[in-house]
ModelCIF file with pLDDT and N, C-alpha, C, O atoms, coordinates in Angstrom:
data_MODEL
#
_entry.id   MODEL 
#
_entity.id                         1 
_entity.type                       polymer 
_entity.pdbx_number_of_molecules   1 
#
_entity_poly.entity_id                      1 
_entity_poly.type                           'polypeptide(L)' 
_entity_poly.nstd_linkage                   no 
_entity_poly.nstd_monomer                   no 
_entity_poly.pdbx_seq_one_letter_code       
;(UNK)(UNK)(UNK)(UNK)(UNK)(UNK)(UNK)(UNK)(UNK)(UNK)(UNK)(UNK)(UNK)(UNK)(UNK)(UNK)
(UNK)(UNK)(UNK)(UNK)(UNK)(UNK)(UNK)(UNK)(UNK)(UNK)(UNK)(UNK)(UNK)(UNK)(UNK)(UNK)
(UNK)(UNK)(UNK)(UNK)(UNK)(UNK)(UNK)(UNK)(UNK)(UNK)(UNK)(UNK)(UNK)
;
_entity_poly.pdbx_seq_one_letter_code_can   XXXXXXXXXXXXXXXXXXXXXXXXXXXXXXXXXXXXXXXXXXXXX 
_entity_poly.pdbx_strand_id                 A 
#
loop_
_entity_poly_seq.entity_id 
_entity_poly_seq.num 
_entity_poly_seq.mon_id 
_entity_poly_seq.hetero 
1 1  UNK n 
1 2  UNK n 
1 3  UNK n 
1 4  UNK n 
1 5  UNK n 
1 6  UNK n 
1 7  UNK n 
1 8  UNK n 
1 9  UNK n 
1 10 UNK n 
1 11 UNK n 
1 12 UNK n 
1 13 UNK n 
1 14 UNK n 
1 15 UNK n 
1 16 UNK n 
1 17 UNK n 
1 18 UNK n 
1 19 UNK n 
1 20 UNK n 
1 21 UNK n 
1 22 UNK n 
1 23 UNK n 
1 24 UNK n 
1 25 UNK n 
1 26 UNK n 
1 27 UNK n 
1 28 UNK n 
1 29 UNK n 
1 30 UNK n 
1 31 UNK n 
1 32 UNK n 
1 33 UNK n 
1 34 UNK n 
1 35 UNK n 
1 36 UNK n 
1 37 UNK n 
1 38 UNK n 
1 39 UNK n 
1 40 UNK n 
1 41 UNK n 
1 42 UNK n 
1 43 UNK n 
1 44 UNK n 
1 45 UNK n 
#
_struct_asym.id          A 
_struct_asym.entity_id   1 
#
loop_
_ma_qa_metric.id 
_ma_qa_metric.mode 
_ma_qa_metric.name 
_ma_qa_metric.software_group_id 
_ma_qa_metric.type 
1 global pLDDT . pLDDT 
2 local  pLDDT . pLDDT 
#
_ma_qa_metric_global.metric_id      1 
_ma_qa_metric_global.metric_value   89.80 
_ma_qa_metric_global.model_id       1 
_ma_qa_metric_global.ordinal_id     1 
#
loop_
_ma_qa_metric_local.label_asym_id 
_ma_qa_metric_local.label_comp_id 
_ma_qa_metric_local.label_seq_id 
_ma_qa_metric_local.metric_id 
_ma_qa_metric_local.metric_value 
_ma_qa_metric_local.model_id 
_ma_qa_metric_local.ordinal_id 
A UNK 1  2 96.00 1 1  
A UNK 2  2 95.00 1 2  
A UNK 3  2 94.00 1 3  
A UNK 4  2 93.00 1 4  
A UNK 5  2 82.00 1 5  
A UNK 6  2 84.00 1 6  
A UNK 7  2 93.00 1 7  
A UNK 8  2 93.00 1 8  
A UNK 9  2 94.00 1 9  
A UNK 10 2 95.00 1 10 
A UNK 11 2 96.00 1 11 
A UNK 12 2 97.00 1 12 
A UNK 13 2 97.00 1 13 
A UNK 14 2 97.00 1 14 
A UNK 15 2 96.00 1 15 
A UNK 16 2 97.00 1 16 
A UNK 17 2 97.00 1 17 
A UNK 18 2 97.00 1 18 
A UNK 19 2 97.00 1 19 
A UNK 20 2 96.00 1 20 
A UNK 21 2 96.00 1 21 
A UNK 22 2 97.00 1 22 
A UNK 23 2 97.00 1 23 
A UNK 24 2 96.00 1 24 
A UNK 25 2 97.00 1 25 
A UNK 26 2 98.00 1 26 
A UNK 27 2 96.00 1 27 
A UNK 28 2 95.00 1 28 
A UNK 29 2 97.00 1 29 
A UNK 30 2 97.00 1 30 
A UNK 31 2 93.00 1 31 
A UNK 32 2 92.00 1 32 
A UNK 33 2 86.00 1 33 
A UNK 34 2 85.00 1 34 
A UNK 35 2 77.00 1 35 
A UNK 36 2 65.00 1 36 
A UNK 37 2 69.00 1 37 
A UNK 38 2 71.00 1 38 
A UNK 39 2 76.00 1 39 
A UNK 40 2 77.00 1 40 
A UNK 41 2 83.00 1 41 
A UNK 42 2 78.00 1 42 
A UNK 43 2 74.00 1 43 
A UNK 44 2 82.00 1 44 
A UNK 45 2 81.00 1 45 
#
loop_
_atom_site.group_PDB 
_atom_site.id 
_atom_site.type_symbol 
_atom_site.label_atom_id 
_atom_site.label_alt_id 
_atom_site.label_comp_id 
_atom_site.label_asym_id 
_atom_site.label_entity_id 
_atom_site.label_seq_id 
_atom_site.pdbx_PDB_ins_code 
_atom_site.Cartn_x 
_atom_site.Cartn_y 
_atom_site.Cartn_z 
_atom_site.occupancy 
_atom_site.B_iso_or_equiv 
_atom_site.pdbx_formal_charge 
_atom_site.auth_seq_id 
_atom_site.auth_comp_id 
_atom_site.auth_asym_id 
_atom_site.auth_atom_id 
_atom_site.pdbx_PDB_model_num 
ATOM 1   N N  . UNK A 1 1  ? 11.238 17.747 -12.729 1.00 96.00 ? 1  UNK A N  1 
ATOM 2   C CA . UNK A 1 1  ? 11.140 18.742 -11.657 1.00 96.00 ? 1  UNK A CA 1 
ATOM 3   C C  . UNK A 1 1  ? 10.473 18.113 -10.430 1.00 96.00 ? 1  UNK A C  1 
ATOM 4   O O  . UNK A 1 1  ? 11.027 18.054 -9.332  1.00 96.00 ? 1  UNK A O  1 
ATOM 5   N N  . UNK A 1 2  ? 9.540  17.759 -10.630 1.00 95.00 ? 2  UNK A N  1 
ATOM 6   C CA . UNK A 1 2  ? 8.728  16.760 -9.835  1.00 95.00 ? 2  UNK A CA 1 
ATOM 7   C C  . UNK A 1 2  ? 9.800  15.657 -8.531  1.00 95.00 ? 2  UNK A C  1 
ATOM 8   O O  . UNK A 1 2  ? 9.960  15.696 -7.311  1.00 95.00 ? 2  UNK A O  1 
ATOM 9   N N  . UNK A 1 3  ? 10.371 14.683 -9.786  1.00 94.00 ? 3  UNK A N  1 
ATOM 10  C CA . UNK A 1 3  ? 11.251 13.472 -9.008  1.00 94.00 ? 3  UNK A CA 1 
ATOM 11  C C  . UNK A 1 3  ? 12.326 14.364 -8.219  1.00 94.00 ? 3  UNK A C  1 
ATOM 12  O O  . UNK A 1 3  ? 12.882 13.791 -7.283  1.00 94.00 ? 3  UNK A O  1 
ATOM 13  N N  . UNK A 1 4  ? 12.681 15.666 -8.472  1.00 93.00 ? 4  UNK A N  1 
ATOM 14  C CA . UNK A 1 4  ? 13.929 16.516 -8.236  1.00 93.00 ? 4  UNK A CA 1 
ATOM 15  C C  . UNK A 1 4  ? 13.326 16.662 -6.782  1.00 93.00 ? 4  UNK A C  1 
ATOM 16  O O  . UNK A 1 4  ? 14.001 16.547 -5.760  1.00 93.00 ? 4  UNK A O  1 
ATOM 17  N N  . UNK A 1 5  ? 12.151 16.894 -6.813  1.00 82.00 ? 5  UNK A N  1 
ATOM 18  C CA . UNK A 1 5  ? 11.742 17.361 -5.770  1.00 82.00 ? 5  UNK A CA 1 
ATOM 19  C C  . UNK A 1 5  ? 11.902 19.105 -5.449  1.00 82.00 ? 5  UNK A C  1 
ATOM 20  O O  . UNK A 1 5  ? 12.264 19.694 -4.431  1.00 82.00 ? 5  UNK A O  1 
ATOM 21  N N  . UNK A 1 6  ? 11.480 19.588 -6.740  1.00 84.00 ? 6  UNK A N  1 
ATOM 22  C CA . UNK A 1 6  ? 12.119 21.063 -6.965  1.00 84.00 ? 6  UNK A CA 1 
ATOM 23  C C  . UNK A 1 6  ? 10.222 21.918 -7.316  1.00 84.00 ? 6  UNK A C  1 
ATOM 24  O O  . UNK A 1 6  ? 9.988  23.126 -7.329  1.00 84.00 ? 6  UNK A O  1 
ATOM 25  N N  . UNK A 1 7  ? 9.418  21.014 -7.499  1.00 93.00 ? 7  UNK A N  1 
ATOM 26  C CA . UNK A 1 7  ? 7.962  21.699 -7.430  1.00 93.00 ? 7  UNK A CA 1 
ATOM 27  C C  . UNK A 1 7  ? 7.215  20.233 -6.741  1.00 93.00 ? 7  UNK A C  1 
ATOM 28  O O  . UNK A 1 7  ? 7.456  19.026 -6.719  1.00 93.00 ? 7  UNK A O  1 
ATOM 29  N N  . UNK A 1 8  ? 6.037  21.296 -6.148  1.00 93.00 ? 8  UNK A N  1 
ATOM 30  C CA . UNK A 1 8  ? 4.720  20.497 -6.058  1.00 93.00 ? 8  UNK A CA 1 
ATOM 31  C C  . UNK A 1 8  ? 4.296  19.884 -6.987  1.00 93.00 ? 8  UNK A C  1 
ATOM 32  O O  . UNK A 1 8  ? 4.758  20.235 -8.072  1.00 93.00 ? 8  UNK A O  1 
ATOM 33  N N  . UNK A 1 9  ? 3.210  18.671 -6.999  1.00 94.00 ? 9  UNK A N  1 
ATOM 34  C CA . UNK A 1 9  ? 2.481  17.877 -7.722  1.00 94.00 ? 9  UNK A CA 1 
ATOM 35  C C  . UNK A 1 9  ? 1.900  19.241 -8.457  1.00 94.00 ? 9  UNK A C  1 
ATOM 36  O O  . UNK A 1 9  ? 2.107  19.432 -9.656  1.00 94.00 ? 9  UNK A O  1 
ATOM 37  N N  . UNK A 1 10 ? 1.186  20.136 -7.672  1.00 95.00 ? 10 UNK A N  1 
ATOM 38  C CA . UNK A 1 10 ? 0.639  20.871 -8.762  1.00 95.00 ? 10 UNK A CA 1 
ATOM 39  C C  . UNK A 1 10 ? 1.218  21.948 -9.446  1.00 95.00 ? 10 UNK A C  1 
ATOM 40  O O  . UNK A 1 10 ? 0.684  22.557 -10.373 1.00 95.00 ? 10 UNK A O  1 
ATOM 41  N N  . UNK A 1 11 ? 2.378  22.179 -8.943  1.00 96.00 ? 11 UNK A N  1 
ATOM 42  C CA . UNK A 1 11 ? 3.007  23.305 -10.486 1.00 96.00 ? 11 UNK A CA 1 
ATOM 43  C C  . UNK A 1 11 ? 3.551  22.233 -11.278 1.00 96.00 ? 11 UNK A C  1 
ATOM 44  O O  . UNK A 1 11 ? 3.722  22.697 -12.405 1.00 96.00 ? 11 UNK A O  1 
ATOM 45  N N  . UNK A 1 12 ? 4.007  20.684 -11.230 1.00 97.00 ? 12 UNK A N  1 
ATOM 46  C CA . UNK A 1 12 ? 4.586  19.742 -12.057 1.00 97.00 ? 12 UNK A CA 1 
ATOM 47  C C  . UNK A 1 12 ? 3.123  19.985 -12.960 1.00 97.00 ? 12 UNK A C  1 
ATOM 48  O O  . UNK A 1 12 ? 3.198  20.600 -14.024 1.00 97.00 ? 12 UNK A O  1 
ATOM 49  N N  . UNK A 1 13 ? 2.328  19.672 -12.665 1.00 97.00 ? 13 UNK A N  1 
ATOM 50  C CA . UNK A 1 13 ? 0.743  19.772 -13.568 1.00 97.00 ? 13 UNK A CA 1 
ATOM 51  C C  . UNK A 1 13 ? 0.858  21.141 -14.319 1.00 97.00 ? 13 UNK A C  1 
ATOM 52  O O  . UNK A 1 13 ? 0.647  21.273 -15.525 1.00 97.00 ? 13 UNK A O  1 
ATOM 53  N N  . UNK A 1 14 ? 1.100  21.812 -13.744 1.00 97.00 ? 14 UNK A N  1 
ATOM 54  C CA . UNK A 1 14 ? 0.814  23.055 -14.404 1.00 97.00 ? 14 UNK A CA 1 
ATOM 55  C C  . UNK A 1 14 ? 1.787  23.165 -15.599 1.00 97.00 ? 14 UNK A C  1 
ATOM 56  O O  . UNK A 1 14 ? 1.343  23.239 -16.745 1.00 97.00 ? 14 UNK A O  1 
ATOM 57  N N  . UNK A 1 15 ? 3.435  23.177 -15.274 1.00 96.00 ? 15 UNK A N  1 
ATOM 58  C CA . UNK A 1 15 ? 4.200  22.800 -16.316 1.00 96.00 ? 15 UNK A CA 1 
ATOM 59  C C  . UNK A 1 15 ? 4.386  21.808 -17.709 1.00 96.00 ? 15 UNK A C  1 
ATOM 60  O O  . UNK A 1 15 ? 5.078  21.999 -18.709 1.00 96.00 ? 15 UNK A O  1 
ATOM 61  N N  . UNK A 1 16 ? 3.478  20.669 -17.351 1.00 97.00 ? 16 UNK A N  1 
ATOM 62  C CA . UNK A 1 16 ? 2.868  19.349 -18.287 1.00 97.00 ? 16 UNK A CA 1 
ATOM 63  C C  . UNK A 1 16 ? 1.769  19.853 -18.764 1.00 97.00 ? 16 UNK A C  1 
ATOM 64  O O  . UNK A 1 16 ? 1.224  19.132 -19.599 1.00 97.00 ? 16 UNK A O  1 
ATOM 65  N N  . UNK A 1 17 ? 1.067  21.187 -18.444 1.00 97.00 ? 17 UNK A N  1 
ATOM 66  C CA . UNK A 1 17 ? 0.004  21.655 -19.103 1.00 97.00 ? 17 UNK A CA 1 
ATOM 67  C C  . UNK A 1 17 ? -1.148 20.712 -18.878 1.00 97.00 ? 17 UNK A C  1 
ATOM 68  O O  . UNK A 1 17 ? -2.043 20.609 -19.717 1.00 97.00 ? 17 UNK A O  1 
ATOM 69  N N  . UNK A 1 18 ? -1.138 19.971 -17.672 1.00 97.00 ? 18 UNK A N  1 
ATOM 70  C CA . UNK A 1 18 ? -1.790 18.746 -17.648 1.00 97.00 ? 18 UNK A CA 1 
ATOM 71  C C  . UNK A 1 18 ? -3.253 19.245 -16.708 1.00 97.00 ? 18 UNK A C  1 
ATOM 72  O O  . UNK A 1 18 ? -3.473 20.456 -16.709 1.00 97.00 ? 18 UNK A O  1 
ATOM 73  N N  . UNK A 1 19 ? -4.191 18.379 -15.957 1.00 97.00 ? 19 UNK A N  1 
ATOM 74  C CA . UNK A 1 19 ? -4.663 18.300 -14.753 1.00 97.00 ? 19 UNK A CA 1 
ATOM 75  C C  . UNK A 1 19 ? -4.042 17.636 -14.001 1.00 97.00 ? 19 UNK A C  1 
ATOM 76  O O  . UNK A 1 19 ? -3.267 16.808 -14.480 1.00 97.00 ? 19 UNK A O  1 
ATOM 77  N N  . UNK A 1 20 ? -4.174 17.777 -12.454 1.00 96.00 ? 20 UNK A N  1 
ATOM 78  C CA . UNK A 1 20 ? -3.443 17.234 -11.341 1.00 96.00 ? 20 UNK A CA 1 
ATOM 79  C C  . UNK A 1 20 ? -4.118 15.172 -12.142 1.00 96.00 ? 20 UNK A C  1 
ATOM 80  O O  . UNK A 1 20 ? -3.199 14.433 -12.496 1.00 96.00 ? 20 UNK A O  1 
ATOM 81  N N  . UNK A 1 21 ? -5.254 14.748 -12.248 1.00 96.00 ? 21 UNK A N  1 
ATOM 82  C CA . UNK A 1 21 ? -5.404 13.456 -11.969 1.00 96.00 ? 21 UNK A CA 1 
ATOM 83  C C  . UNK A 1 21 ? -4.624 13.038 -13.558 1.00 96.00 ? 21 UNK A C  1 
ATOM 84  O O  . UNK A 1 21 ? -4.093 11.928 -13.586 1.00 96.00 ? 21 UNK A O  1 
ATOM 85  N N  . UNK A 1 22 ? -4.565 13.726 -14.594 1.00 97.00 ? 22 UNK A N  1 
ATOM 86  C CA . UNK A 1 22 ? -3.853 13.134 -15.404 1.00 97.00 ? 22 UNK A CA 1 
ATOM 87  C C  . UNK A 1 22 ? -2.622 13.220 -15.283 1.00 97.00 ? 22 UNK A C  1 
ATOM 88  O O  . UNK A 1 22 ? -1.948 12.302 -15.749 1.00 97.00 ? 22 UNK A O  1 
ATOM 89  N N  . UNK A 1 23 ? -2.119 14.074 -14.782 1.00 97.00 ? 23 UNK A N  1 
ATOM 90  C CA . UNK A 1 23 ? -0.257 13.888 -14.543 1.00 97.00 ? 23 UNK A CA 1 
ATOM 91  C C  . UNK A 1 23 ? 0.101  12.893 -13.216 1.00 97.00 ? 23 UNK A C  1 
ATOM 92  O O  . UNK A 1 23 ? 1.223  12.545 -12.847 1.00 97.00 ? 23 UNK A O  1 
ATOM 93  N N  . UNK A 1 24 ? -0.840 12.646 -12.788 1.00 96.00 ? 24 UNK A N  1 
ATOM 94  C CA . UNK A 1 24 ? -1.217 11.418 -11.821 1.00 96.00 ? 24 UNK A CA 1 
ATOM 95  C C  . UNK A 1 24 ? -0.775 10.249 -12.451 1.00 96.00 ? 24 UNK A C  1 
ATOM 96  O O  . UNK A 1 24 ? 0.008  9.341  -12.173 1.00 96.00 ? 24 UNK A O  1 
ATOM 97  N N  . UNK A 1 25 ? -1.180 10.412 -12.963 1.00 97.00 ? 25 UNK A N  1 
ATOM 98  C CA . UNK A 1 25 ? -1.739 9.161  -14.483 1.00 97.00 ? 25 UNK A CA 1 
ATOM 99  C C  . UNK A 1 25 ? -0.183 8.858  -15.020 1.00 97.00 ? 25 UNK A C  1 
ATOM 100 O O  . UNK A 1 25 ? 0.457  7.812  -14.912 1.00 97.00 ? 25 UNK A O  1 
ATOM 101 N N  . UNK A 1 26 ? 0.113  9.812  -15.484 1.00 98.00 ? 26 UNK A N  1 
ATOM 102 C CA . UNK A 1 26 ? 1.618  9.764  -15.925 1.00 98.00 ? 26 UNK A CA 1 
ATOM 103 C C  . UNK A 1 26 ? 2.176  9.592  -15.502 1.00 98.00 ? 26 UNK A C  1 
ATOM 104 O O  . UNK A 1 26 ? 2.995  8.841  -16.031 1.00 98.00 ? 26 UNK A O  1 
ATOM 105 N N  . UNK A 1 27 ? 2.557  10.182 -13.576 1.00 96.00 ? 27 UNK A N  1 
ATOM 106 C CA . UNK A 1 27 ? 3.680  9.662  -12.906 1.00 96.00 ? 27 UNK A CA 1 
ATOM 107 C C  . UNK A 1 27 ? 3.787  8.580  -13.042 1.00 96.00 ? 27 UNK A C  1 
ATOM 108 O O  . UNK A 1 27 ? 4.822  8.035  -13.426 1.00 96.00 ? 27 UNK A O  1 
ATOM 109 N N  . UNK A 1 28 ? 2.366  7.815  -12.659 1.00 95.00 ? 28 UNK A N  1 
ATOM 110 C CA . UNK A 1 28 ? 2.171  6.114  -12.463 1.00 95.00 ? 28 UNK A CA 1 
ATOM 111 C C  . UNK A 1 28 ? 2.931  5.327  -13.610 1.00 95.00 ? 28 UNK A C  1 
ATOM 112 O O  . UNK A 1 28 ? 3.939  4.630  -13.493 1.00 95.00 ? 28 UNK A O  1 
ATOM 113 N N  . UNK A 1 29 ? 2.050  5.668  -14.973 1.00 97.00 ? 29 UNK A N  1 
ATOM 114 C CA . UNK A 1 29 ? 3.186  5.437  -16.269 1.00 97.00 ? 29 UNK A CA 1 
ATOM 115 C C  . UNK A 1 29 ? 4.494  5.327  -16.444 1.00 97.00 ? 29 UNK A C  1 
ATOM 116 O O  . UNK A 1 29 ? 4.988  4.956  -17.508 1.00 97.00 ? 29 UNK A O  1 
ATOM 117 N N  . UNK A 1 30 ? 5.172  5.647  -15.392 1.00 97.00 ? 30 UNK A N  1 
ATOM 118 C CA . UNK A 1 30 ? 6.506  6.236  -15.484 1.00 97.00 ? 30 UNK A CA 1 
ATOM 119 C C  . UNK A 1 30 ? 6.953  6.376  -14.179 1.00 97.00 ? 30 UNK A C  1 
ATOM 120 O O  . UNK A 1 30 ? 7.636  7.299  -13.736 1.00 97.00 ? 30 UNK A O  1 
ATOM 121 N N  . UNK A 1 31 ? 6.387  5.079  -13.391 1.00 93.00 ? 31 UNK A N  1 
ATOM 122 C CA . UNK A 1 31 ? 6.677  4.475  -12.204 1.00 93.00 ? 31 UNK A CA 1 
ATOM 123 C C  . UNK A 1 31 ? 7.377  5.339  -11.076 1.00 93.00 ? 31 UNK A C  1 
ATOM 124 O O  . UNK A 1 31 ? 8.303  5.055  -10.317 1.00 93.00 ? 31 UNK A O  1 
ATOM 125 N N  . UNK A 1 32 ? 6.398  6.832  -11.268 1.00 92.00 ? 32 UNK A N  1 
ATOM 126 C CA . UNK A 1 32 ? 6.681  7.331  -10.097 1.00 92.00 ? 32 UNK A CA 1 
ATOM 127 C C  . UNK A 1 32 ? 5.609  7.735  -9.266  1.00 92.00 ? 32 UNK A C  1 
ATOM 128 O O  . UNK A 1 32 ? 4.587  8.358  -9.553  1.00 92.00 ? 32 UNK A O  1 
ATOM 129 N N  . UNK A 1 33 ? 6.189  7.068  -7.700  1.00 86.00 ? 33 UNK A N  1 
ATOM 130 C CA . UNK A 1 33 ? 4.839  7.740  -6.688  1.00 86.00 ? 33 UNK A CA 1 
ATOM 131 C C  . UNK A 1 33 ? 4.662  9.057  -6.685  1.00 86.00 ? 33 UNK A C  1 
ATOM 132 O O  . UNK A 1 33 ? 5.323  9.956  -7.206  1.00 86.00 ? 33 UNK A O  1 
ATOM 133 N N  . UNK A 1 34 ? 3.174  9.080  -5.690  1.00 85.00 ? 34 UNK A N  1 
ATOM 134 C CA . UNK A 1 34 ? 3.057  10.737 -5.735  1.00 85.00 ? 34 UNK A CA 1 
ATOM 135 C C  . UNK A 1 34 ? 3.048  10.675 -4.146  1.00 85.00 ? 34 UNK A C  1 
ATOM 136 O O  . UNK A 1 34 ? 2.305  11.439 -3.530  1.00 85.00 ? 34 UNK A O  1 
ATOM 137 N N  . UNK A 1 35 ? 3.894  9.742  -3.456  1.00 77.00 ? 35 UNK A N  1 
ATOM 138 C CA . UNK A 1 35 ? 3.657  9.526  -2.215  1.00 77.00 ? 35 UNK A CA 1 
ATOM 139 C C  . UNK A 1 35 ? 5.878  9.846  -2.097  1.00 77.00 ? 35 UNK A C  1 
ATOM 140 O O  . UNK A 1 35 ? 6.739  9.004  -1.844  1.00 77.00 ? 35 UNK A O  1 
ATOM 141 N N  . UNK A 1 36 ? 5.997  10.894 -2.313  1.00 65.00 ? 36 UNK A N  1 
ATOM 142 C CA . UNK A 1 36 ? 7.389  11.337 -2.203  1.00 65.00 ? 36 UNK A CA 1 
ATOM 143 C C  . UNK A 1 36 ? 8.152  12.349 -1.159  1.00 65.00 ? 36 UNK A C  1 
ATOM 144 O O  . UNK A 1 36 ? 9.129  13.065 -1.374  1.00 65.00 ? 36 UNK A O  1 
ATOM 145 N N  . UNK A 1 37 ? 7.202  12.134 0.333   1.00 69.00 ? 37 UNK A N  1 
ATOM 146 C CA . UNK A 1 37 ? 7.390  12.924 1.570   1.00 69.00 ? 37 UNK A CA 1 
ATOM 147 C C  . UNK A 1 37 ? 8.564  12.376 2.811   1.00 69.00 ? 37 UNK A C  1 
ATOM 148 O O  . UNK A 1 37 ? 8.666  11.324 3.442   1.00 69.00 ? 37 UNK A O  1 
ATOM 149 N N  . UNK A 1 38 ? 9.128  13.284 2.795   1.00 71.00 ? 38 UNK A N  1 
ATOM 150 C CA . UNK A 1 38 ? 10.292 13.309 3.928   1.00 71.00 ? 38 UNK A CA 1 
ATOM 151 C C  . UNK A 1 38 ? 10.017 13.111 5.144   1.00 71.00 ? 38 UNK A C  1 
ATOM 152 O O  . UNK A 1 38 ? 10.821 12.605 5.926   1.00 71.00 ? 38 UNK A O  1 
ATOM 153 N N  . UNK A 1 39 ? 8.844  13.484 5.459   1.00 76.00 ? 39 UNK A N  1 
ATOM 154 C CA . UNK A 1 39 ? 7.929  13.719 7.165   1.00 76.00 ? 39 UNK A CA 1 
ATOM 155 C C  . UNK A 1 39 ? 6.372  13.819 6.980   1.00 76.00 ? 39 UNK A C  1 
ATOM 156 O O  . UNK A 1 39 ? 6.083  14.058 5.807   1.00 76.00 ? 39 UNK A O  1 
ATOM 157 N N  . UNK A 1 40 ? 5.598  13.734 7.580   1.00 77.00 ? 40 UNK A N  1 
ATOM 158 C CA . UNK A 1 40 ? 4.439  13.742 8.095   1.00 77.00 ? 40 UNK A CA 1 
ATOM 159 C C  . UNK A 1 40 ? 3.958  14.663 7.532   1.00 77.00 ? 40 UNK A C  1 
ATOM 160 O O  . UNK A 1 40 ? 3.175  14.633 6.583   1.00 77.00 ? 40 UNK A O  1 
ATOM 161 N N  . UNK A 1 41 ? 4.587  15.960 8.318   1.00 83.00 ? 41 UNK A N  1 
ATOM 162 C CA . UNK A 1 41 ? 4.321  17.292 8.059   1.00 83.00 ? 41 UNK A CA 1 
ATOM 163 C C  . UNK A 1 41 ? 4.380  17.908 6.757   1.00 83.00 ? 41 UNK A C  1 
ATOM 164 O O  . UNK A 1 41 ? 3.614  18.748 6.283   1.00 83.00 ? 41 UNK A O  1 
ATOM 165 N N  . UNK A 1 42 ? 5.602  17.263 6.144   1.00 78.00 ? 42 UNK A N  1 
ATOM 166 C CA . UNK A 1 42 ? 5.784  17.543 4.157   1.00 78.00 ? 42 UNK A CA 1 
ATOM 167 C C  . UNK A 1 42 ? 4.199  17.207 3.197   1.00 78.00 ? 42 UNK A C  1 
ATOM 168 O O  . UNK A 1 42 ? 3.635  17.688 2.214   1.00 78.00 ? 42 UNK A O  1 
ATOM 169 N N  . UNK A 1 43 ? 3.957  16.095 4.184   1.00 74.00 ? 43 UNK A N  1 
ATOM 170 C CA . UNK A 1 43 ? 2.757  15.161 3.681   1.00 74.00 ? 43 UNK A CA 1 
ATOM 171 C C  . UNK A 1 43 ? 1.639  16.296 3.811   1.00 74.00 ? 43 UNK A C  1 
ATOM 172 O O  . UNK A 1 43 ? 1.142  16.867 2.840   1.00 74.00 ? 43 UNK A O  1 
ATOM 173 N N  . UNK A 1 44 ? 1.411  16.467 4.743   1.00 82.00 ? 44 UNK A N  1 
ATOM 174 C CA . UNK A 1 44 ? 0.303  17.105 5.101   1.00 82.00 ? 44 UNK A CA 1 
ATOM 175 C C  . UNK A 1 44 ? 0.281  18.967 4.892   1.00 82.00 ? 44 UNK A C  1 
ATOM 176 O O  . UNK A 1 44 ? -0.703 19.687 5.062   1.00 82.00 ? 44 UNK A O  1 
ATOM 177 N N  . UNK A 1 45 ? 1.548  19.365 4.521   1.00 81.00 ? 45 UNK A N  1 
ATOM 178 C CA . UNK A 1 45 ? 1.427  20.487 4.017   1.00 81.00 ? 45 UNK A CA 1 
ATOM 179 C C  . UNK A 1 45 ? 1.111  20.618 2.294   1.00 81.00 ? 45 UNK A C  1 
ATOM 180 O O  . UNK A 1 45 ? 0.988  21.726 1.771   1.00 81.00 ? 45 UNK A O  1 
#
C-alpha cells in the first residue's frame, strides 16, 4: 500500500500493526525509501 502510494507512512504503520520507526526499519529491509515525494509540497504535507 505504501510503495502503491495508496496510504501515508503512518496508516502503512498502522496496517503492519507496527510503530512509525519500526516500519521504518522494514521499509529499509526491503529497500524501500521513505523519501517517496512527487513535490516539495507532498513532502512537507
Amino acid at each position: 500500500y505504501y510503495v502503491q502510494g495508496g496510504v501515508s507512512l503512518g496508516y502503512a504503520a498502522q496496517i503492519a500493526d507496527m510503530d512509525k520507526e519500526s516500519f521504518i526499519k522494514f521499509l529499509g529491509e526491503n529497500k524501500v525509501s521513505i523519501f517517496q515525494y512527487d513535490s516539495k509540497e507532498e513532502f512537507l504535507e
